[in-house]
C-alpha atoms as a PDB file:
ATOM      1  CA  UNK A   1      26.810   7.581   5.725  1.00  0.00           C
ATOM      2  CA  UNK A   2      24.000   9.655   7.589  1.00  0.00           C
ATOM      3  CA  UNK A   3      23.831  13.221   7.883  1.00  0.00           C
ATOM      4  CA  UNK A   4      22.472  14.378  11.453  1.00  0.00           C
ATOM      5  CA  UNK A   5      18.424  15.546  11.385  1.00  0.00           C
ATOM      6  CA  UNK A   6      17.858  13.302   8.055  1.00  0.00           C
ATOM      7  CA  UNK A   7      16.288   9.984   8.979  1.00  0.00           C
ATOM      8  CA  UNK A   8      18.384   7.131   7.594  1.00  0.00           C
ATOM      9  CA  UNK A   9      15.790   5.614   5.341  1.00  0.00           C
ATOM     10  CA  UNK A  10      15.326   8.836   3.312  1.00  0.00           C
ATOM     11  CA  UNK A  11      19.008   8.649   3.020  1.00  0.00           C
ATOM     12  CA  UNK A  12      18.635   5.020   1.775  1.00  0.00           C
ATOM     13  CA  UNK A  13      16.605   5.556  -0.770  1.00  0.00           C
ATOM     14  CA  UNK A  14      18.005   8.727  -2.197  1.00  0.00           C
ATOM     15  CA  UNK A  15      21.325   6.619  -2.768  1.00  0.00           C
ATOM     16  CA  UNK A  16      19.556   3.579  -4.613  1.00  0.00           C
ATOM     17  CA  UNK A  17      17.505   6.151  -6.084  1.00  0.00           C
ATOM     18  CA  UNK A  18      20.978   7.152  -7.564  1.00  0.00           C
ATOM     19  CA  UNK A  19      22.027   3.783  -8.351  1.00  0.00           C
ATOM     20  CA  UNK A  20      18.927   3.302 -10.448  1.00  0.00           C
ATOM     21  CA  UNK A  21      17.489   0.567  -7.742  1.00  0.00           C
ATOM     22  CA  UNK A  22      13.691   1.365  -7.034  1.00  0.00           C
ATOM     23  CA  UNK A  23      12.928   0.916  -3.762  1.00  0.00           C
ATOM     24  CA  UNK A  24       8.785   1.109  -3.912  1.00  0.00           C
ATOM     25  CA  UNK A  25       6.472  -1.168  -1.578  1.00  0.00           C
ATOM     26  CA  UNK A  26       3.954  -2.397  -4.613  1.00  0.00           C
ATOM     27  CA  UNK A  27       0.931  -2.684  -3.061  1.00  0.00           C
ATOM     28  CA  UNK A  28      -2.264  -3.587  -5.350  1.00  0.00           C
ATOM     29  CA  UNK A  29      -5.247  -0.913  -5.133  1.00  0.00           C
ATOM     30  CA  UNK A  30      -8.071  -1.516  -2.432  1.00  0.00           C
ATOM     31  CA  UNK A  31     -11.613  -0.551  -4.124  1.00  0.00           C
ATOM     32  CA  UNK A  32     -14.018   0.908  -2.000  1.00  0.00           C
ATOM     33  CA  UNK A  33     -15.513  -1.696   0.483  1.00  0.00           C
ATOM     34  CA  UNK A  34     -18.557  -2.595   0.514  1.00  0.00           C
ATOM     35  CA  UNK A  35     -19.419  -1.042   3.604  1.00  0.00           C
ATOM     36  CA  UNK A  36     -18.862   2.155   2.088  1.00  0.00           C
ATOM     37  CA  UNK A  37     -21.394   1.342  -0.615  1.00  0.00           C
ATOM     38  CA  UNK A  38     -24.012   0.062   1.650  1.00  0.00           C
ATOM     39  CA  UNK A  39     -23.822   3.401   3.885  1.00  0.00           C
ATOM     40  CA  UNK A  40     -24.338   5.334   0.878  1.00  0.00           C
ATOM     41  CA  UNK A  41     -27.265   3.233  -0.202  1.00  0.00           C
ATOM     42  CA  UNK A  42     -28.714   3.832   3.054  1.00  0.00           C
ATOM     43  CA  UNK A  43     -28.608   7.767   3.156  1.00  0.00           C
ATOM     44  CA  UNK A  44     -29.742   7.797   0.019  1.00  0.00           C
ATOM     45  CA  UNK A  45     -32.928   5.303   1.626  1.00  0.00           C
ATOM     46  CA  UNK A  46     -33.158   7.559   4.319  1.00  0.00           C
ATOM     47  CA  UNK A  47     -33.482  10.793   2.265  1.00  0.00           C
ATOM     48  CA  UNK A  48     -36.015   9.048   0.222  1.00  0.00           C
ATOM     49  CA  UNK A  49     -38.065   8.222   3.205  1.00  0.00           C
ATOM     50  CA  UNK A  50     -38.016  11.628   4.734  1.00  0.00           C
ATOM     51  CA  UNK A  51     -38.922  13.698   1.481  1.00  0.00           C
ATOM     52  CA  UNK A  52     -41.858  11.175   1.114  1.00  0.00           C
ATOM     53  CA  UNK A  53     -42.914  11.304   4.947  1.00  0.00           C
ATOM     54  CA  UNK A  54     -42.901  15.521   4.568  1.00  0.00           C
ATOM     55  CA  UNK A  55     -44.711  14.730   1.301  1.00  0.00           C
ATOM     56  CA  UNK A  56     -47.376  12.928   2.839  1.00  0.00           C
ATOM     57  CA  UNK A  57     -47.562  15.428   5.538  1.00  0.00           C
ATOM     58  CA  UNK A  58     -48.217  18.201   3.405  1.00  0.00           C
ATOM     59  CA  UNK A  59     -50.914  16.462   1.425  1.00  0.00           C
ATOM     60  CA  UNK A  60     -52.416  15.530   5.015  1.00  0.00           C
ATOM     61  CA  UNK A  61     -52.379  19.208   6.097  1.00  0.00           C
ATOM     62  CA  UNK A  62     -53.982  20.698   2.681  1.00  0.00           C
ATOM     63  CA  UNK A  63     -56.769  17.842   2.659  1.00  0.00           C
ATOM     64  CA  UNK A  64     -57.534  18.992   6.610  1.00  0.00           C
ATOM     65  CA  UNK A  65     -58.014  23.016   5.744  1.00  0.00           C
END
């Protein structure tokens, strides 16, 4: 039985619901990949680089006055 402007697999599951049937997909849990990891590793390179490039800059500057 469907009501109109319910989709029929909400209905579905609200019946076995009822019934005491679980209906979940089990899916296992997906870590972070390691791409994820390796772009973080590189912003964190890149911010290393650039406060040691304006570092050196600096020191360049003071030694030069």
């Amino acid at each position: 039985m469907t009501w109109p402007g319910i989709p029929q697999l909400w209905v579905e599951a609200t019946a076995a619901a009822a019934r005491g049937i679980r209906m979940a997909i089990k899916k296992s849990r997906e870590g972070s990949p390691l791409w994820v990891w390796l772009a973080l590793a590189l912003l964190a390179c890149g911010a290393l680089a650039y406060v040691a490039a304006v570092s050196v800059m600096e020191y360049l500057m003071a030694a030069a006055t």
